[in-house]
PDB file of N, CA and C in Angstrom:
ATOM      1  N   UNK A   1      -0.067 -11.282 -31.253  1.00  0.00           N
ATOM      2  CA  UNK A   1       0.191 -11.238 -29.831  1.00  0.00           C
ATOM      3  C   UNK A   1       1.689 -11.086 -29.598  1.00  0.00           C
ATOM      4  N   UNK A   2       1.998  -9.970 -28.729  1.00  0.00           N
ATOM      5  CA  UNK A   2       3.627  -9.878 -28.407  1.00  0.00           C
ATOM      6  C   UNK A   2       3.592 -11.364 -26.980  1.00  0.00           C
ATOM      7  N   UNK A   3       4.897 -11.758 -27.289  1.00  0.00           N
ATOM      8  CA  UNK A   3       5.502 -12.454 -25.807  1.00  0.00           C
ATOM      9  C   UNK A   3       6.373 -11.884 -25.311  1.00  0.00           C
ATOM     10  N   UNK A   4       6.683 -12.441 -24.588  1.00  0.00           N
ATOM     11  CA  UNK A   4       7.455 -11.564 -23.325  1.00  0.00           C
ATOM     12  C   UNK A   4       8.517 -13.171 -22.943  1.00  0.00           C
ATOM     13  N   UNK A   5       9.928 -13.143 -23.991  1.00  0.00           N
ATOM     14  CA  UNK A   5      10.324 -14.119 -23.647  1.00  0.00           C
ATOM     15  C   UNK A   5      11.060 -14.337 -22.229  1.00  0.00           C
ATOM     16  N   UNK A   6      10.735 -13.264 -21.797  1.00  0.00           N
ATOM     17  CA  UNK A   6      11.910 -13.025 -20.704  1.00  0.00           C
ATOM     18  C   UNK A   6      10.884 -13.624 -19.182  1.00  0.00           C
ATOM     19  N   UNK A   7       9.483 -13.820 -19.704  1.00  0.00           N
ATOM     20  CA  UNK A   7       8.580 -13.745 -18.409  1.00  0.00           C
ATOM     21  C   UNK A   7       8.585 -15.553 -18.375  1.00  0.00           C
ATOM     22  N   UNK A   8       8.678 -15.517 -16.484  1.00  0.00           N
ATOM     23  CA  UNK A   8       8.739 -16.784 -16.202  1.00  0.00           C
ATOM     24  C   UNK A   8       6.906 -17.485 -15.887  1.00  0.00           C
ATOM     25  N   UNK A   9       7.444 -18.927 -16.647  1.00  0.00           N
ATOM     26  CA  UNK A   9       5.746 -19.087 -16.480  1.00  0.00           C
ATOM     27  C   UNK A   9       6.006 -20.688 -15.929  1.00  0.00           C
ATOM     28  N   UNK A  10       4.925 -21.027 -15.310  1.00  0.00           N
ATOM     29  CA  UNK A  10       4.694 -22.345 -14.133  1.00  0.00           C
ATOM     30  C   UNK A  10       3.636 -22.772 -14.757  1.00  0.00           C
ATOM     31  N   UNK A  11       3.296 -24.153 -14.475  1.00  0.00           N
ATOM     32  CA  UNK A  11       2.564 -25.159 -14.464  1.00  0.00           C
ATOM     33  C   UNK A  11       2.919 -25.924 -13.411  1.00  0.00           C
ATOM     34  N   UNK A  12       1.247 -25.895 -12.771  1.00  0.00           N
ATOM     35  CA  UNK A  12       1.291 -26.607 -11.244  1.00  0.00           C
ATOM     36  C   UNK A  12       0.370 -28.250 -11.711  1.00  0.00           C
ATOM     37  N   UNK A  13       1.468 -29.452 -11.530  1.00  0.00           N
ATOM     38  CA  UNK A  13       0.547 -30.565 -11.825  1.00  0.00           C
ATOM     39  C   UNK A  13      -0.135 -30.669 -11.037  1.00  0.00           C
ATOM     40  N   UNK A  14      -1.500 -30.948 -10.597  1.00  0.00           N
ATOM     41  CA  UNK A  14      -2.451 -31.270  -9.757  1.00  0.00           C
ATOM     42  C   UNK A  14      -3.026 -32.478  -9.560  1.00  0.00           C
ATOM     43  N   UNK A  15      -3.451 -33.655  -8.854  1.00  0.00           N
ATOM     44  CA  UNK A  15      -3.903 -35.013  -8.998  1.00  0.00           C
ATOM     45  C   UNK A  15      -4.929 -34.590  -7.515  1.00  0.00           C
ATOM     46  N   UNK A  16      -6.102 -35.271  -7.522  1.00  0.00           N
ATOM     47  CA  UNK A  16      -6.640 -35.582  -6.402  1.00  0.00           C
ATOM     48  C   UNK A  16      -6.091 -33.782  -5.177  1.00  0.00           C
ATOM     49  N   UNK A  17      -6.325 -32.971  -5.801  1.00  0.00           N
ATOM     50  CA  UNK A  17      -6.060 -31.832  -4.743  1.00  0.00           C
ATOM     51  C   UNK A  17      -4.557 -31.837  -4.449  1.00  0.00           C
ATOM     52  N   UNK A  18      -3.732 -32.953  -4.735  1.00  0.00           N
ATOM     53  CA  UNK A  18      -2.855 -32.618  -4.249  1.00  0.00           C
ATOM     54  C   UNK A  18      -1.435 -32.446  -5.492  1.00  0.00           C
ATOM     55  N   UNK A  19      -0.562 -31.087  -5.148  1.00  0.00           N
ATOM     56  CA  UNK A  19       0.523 -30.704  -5.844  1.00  0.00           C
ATOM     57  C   UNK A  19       1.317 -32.192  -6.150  1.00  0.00           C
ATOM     58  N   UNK A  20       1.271 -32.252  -7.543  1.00  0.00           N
ATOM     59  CA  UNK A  20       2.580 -33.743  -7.862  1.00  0.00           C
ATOM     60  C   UNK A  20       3.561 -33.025  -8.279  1.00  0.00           C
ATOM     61  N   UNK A  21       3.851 -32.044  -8.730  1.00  0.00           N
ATOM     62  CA  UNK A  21       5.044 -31.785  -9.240  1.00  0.00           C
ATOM     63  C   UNK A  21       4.471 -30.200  -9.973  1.00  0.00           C
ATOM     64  N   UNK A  22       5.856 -29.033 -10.094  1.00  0.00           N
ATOM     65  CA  UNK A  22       5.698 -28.085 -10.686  1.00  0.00           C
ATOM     66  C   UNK A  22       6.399 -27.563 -11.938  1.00  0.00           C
ATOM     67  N   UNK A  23       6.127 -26.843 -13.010  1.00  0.00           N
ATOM     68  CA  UNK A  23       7.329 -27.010 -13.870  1.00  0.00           C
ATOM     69  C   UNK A  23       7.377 -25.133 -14.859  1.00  0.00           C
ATOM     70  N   UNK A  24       8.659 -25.005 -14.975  1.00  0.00           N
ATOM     71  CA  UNK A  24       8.974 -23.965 -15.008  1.00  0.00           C
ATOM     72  C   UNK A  24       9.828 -23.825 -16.903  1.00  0.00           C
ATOM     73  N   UNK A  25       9.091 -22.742 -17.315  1.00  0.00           N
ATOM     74  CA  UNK A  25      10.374 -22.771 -18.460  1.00  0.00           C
ATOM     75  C   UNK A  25      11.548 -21.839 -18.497  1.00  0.00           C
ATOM     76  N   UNK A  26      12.135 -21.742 -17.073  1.00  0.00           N
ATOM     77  CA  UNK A  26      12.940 -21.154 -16.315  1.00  0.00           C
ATOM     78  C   UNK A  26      14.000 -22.117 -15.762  1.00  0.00           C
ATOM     79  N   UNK A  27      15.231 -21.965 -16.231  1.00  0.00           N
ATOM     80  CA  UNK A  27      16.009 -22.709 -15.332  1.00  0.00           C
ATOM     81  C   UNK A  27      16.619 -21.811 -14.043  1.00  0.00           C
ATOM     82  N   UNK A  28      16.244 -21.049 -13.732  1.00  0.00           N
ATOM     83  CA  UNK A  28      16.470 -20.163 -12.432  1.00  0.00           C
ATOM     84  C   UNK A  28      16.192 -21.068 -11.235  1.00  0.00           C
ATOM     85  N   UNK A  29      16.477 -20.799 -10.326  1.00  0.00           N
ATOM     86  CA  UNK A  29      16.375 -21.946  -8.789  1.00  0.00           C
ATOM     87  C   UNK A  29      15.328 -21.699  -8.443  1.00  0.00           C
ATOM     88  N   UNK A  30      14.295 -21.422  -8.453  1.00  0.00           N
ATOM     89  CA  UNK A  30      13.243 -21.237  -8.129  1.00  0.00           C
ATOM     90  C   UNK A  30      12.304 -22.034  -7.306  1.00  0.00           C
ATOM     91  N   UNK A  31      11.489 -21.956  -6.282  1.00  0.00           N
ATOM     92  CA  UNK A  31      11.555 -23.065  -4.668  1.00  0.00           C
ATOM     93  C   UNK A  31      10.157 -22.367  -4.881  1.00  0.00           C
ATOM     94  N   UNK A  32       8.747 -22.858  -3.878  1.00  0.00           N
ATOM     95  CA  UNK A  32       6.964 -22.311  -4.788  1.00  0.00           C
ATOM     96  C   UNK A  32       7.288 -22.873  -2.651  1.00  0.00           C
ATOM     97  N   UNK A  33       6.312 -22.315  -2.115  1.00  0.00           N
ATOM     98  CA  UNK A  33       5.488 -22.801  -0.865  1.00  0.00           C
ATOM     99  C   UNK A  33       4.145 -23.228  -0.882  1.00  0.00           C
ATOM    100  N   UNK A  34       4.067 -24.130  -0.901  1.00  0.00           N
ATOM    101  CA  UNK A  34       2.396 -25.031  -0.992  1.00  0.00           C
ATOM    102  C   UNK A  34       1.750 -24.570   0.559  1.00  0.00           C
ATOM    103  N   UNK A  35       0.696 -24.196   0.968  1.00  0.00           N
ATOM    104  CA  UNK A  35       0.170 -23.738   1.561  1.00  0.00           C
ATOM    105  C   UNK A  35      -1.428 -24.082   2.187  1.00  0.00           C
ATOM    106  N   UNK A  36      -1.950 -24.811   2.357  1.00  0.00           N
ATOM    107  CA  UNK A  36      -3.261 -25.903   2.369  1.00  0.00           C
ATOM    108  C   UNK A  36      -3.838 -24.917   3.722  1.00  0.00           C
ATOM    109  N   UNK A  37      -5.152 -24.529   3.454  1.00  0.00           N
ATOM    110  CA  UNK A  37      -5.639 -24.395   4.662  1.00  0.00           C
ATOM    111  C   UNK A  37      -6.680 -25.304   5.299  1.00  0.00           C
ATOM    112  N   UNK A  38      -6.837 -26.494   4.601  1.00  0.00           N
ATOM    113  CA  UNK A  38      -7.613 -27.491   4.581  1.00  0.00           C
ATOM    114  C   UNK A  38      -6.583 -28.864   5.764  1.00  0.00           C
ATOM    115  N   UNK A  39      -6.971 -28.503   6.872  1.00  0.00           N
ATOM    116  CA  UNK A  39      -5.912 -28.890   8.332  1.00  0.00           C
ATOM    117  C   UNK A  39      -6.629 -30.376   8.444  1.00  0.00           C
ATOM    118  N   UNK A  40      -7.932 -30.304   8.359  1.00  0.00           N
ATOM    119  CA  UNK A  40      -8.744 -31.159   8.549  1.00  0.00           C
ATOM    120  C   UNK A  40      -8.223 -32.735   8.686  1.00  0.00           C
ATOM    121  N   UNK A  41      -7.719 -33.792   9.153  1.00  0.00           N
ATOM    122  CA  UNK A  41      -7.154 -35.109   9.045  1.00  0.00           C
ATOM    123  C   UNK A  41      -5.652 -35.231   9.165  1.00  0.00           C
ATOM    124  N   UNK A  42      -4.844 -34.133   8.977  1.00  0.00           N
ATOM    125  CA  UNK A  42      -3.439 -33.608   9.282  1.00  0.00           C
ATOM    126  C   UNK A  42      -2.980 -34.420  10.567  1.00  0.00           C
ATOM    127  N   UNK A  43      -1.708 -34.575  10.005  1.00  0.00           N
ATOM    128  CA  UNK A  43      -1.195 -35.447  11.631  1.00  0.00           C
ATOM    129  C   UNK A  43      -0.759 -33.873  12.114  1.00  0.00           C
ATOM    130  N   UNK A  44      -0.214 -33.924  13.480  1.00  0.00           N
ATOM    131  CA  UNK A  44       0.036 -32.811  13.930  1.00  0.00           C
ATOM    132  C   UNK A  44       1.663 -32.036  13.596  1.00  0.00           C
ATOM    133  N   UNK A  45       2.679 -33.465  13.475  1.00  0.00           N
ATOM    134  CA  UNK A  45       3.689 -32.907  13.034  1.00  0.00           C
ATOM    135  C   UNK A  45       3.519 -32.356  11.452  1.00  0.00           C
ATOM    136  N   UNK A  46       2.267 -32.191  10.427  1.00  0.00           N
ATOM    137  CA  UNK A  46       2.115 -32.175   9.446  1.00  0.00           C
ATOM    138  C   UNK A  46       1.840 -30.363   9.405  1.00  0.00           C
ATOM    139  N   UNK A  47       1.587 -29.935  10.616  1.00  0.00           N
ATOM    140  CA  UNK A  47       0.809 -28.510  10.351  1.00  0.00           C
ATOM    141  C   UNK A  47       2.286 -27.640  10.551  1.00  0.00           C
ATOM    142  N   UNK A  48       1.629 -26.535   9.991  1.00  0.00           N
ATOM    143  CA  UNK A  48       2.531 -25.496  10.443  1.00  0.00           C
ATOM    144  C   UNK A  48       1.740 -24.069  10.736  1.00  0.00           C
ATOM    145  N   UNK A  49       2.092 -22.880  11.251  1.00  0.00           N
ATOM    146  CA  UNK A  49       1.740 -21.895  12.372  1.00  0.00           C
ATOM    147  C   UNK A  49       2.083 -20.804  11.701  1.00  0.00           C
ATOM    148  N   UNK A  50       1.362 -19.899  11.189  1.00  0.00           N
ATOM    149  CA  UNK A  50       2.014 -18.431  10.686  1.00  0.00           C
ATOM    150  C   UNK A  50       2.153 -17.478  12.082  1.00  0.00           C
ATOM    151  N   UNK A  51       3.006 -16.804  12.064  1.00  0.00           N
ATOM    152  CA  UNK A  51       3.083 -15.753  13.037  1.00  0.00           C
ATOM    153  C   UNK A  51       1.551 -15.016  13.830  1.00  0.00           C
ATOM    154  N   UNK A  52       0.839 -15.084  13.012  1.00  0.00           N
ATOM    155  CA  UNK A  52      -0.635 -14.804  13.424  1.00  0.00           C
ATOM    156  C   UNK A  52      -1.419 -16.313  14.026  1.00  0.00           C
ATOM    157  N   UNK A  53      -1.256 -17.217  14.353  1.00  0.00           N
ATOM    158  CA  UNK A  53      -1.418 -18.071  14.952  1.00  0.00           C
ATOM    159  C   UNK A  53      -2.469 -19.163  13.741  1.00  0.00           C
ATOM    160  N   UNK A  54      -2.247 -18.870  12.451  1.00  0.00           N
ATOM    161  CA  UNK A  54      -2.932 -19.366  11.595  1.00  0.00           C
ATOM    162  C   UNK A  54      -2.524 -20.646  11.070  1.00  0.00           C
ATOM    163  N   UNK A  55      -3.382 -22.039  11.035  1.00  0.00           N
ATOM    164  CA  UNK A  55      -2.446 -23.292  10.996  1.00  0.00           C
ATOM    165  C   UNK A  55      -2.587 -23.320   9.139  1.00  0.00           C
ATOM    166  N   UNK A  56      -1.496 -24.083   8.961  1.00  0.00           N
ATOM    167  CA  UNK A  56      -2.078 -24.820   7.766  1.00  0.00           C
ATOM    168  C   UNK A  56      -1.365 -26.066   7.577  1.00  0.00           C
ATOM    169  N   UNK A  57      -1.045 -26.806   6.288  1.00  0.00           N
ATOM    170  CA  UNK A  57      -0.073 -27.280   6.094  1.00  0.00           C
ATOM    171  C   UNK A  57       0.317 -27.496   4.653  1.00  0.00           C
ATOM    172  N   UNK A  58       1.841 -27.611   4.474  1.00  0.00           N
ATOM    173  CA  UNK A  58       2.340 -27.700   3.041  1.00  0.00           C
ATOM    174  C   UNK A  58       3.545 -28.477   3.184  1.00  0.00           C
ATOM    175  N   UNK A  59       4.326 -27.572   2.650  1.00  0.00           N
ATOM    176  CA  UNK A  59       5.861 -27.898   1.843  1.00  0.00           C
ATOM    177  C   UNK A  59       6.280 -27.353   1.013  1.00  0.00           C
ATOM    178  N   UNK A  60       7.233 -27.152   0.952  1.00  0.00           N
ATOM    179  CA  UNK A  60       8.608 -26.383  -0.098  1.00  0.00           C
ATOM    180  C   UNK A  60       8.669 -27.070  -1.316  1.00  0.00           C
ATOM    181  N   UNK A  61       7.841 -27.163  -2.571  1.00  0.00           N
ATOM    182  CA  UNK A  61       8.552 -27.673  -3.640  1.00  0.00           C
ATOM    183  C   UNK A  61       9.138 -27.088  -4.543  1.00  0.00           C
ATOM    184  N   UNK A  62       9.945 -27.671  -5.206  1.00  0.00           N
ATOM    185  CA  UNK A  62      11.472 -27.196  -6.169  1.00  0.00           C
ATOM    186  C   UNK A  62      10.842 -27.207  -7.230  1.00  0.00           C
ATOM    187  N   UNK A  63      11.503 -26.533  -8.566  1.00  0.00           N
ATOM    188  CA  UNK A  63      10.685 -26.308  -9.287  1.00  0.00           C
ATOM    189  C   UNK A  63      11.358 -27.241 -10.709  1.00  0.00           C
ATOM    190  N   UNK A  64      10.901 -28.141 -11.580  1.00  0.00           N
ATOM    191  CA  UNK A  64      11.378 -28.710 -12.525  1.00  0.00           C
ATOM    192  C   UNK A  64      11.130 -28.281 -13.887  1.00  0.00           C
ATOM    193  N   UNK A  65      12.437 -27.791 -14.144  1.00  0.00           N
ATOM    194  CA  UNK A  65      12.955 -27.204 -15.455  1.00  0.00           C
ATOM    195  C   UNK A  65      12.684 -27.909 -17.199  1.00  0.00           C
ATOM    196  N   UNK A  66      10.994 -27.691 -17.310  1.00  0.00           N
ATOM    197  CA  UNK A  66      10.810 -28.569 -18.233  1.00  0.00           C
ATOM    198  C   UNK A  66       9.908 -27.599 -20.214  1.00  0.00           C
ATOM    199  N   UNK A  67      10.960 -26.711 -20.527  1.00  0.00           N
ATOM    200  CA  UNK A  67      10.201 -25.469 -21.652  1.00  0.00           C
ATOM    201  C   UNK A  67       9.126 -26.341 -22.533  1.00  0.00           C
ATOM    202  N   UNK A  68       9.214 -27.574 -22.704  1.00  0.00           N
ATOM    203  CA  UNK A  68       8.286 -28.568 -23.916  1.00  0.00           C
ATOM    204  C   UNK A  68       7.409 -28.816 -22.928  1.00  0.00           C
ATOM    205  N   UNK A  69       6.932 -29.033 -21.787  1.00  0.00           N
ATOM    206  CA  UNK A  69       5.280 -29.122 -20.942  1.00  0.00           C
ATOM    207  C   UNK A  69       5.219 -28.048 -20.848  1.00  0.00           C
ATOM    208  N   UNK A  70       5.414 -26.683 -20.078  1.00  0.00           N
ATOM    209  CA  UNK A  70       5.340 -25.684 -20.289  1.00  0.00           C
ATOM    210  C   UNK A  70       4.658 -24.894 -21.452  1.00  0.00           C
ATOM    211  N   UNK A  71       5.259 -25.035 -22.355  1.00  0.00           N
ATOM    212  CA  UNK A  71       4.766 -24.662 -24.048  1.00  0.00           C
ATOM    213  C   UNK A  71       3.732 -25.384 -24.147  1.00  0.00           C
ATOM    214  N   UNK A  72       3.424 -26.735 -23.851  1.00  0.00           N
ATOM    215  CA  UNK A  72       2.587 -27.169 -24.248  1.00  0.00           C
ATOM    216  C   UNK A  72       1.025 -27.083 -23.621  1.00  0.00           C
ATOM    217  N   UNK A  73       1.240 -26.629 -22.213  1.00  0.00           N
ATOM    218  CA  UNK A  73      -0.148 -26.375 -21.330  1.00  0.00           C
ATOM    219  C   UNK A  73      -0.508 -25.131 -22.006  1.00  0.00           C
ATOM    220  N   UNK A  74       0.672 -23.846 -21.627  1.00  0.00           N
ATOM    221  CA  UNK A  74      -0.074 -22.590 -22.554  1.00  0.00           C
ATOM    222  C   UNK A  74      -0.454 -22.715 -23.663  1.00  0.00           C
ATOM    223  N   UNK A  75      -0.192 -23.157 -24.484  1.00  0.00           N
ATOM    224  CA  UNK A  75      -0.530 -23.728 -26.129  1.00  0.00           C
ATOM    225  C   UNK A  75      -1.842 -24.189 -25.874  1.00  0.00           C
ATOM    226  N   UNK A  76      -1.821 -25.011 -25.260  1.00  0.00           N
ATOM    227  CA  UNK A  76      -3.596 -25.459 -25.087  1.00  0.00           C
ATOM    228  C   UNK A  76      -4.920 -24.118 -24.150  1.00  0.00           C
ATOM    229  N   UNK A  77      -4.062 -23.162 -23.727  1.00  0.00           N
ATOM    230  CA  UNK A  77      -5.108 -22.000 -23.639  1.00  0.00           C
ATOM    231  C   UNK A  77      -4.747 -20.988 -24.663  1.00  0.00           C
ATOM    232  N   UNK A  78      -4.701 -21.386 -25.370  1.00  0.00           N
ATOM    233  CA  UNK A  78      -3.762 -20.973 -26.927  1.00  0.00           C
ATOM    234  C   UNK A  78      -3.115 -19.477 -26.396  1.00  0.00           C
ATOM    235  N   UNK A  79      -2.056 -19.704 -25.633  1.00  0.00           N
ATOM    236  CA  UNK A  79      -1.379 -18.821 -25.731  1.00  0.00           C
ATOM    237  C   UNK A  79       0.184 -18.968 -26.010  1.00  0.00           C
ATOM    238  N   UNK A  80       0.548 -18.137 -27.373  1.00  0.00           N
ATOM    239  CA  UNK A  80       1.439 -18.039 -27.253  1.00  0.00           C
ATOM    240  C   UNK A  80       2.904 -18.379 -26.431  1.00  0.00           C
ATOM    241  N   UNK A  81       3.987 -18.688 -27.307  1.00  0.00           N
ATOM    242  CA  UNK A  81       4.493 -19.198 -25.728  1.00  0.00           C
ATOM    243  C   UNK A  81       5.892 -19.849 -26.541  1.00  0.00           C
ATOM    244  N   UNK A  82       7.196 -18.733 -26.976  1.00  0.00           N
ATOM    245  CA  UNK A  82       8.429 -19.481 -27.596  1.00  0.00           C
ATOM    246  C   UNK A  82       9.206 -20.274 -26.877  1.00  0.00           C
ATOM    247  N   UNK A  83       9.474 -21.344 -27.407  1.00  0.00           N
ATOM    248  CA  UNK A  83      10.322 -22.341 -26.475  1.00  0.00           C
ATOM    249  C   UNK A  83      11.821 -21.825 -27.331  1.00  0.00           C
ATOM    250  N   UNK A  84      12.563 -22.159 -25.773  1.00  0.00           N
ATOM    251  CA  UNK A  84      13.897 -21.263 -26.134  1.00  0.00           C
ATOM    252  C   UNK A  84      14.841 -22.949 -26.472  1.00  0.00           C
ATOM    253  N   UNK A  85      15.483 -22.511 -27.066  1.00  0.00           N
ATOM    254  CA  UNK A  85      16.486 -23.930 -27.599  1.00  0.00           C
ATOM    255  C   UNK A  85      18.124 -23.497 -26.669  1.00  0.00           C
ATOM    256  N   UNK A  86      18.829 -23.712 -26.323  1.00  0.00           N
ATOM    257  CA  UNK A  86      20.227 -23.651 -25.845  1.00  0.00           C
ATOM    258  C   UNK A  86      20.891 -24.245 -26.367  1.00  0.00           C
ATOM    259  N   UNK A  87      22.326 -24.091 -26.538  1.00  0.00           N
ATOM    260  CA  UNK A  87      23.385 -24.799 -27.254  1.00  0.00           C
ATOM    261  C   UNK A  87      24.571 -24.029 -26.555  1.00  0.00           C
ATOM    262  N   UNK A  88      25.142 -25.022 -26.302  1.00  0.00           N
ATOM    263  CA  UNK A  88      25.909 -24.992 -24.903  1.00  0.00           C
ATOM    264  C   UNK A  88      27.433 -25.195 -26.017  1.00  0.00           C
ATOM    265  N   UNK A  89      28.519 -24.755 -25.745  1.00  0.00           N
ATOM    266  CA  UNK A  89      29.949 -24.925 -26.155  1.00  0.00           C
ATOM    267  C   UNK A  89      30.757 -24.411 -25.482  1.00  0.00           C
ATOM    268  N   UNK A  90      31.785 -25.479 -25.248  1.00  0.00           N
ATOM    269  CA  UNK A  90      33.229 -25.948 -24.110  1.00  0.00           C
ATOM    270  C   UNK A  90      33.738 -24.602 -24.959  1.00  0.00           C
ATOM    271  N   UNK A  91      35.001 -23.959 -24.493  1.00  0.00           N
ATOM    272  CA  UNK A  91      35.677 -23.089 -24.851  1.00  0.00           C
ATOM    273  C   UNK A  91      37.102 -23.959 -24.594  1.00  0.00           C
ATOM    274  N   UNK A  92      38.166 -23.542 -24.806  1.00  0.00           N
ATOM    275  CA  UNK A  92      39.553 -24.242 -24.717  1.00  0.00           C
ATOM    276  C   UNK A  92      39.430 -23.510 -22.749  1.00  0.00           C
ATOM    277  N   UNK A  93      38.885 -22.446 -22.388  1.00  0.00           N
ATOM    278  CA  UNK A  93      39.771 -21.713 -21.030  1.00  0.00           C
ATOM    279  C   UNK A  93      38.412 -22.661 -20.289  1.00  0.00           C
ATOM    280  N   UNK A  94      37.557 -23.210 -20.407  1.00  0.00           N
ATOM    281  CA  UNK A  94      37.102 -23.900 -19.649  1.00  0.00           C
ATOM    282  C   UNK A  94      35.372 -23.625 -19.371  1.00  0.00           C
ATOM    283  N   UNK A  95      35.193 -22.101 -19.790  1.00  0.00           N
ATOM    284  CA  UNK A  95      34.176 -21.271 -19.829  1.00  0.00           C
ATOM    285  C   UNK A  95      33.280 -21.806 -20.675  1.00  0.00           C
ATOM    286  N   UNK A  96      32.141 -21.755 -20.519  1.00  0.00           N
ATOM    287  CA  UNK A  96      31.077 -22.364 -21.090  1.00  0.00           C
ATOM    288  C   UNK A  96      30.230 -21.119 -21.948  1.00  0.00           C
ATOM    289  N   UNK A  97      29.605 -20.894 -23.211  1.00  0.00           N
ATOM    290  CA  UNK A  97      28.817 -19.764 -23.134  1.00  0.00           C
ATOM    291  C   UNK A  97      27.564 -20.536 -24.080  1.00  0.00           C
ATOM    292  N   UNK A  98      26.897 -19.922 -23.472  1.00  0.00           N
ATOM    293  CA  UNK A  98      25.278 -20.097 -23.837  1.00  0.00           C
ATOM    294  C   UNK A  98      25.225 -18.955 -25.021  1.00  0.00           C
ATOM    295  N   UNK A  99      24.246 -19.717 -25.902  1.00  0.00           N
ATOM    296  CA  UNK A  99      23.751 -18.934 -27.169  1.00  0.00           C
ATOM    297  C   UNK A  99      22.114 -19.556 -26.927  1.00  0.00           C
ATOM    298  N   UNK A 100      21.302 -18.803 -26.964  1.00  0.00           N
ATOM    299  CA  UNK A 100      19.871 -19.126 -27.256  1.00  0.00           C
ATOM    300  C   UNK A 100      19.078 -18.326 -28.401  1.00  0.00           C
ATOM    301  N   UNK A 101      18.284 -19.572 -28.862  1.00  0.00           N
ATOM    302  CA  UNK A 101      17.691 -19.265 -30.192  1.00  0.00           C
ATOM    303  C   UNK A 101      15.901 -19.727 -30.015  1.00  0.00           C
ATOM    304  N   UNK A 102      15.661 -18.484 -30.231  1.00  0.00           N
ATOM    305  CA  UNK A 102      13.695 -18.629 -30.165  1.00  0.00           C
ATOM    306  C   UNK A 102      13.077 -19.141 -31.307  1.00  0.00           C
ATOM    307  N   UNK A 103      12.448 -20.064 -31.256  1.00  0.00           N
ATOM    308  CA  UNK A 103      11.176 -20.432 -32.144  1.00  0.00           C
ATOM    309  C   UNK A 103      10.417 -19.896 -31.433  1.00  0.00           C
ATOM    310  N   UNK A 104       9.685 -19.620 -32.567  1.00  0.00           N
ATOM    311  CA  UNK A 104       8.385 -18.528 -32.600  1.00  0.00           C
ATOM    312  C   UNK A 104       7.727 -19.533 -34.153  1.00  0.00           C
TER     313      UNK A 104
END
């Protein structure tokens, strides 16, 4: 199987229907919109209105930068899936440069 180290992949934790947390093996800023069309028991400041007059309700969650859960959910639909290692070094001018190294 080829990977595609460059492709960003998510894991959405789920409990009881509802989003606990999301996780990315991406450290890019990356922000997900939760989206519920299930209004049903909603307080009212809880909903929100699409331009088409469609309610729902959610929230904006951020995305947590975690490659070892990540690897490890795809791994369990056995897919493939290199976790990238970083190694970070100070320079004397202040500059930082990233070197990354794939296990495979």
């Amino acid at each position: 199987m080829t990977t595609n180290t460059n492709q960003i992949r998510l894991v959405i934790h789920v409990e009881g229907g509802i989003v606990q947390a999301i996780y990315s093996n991406s450290s890019a800023p990356i922000q997900v919109a939760i989206q519920d069309f299930d209004i049903e028991g909603a307080d009212g400041d809880e909903i929100a209105m699409l331009e088409d007059g469609t309610e729902f309700v959610g929230h904006i969650e951020a995305i947590i930068h975690n490659d070892s859960c990540v690897a490890d959910v795809f791994a369990a639909f056995d897919e493939e899936y290199p976790v990238i290692d970083k190694i970070r070094t100070a320079y004397p001018t202040g500059l930082e440069f990233q070197i990354s190294m794939y296990n495979e």
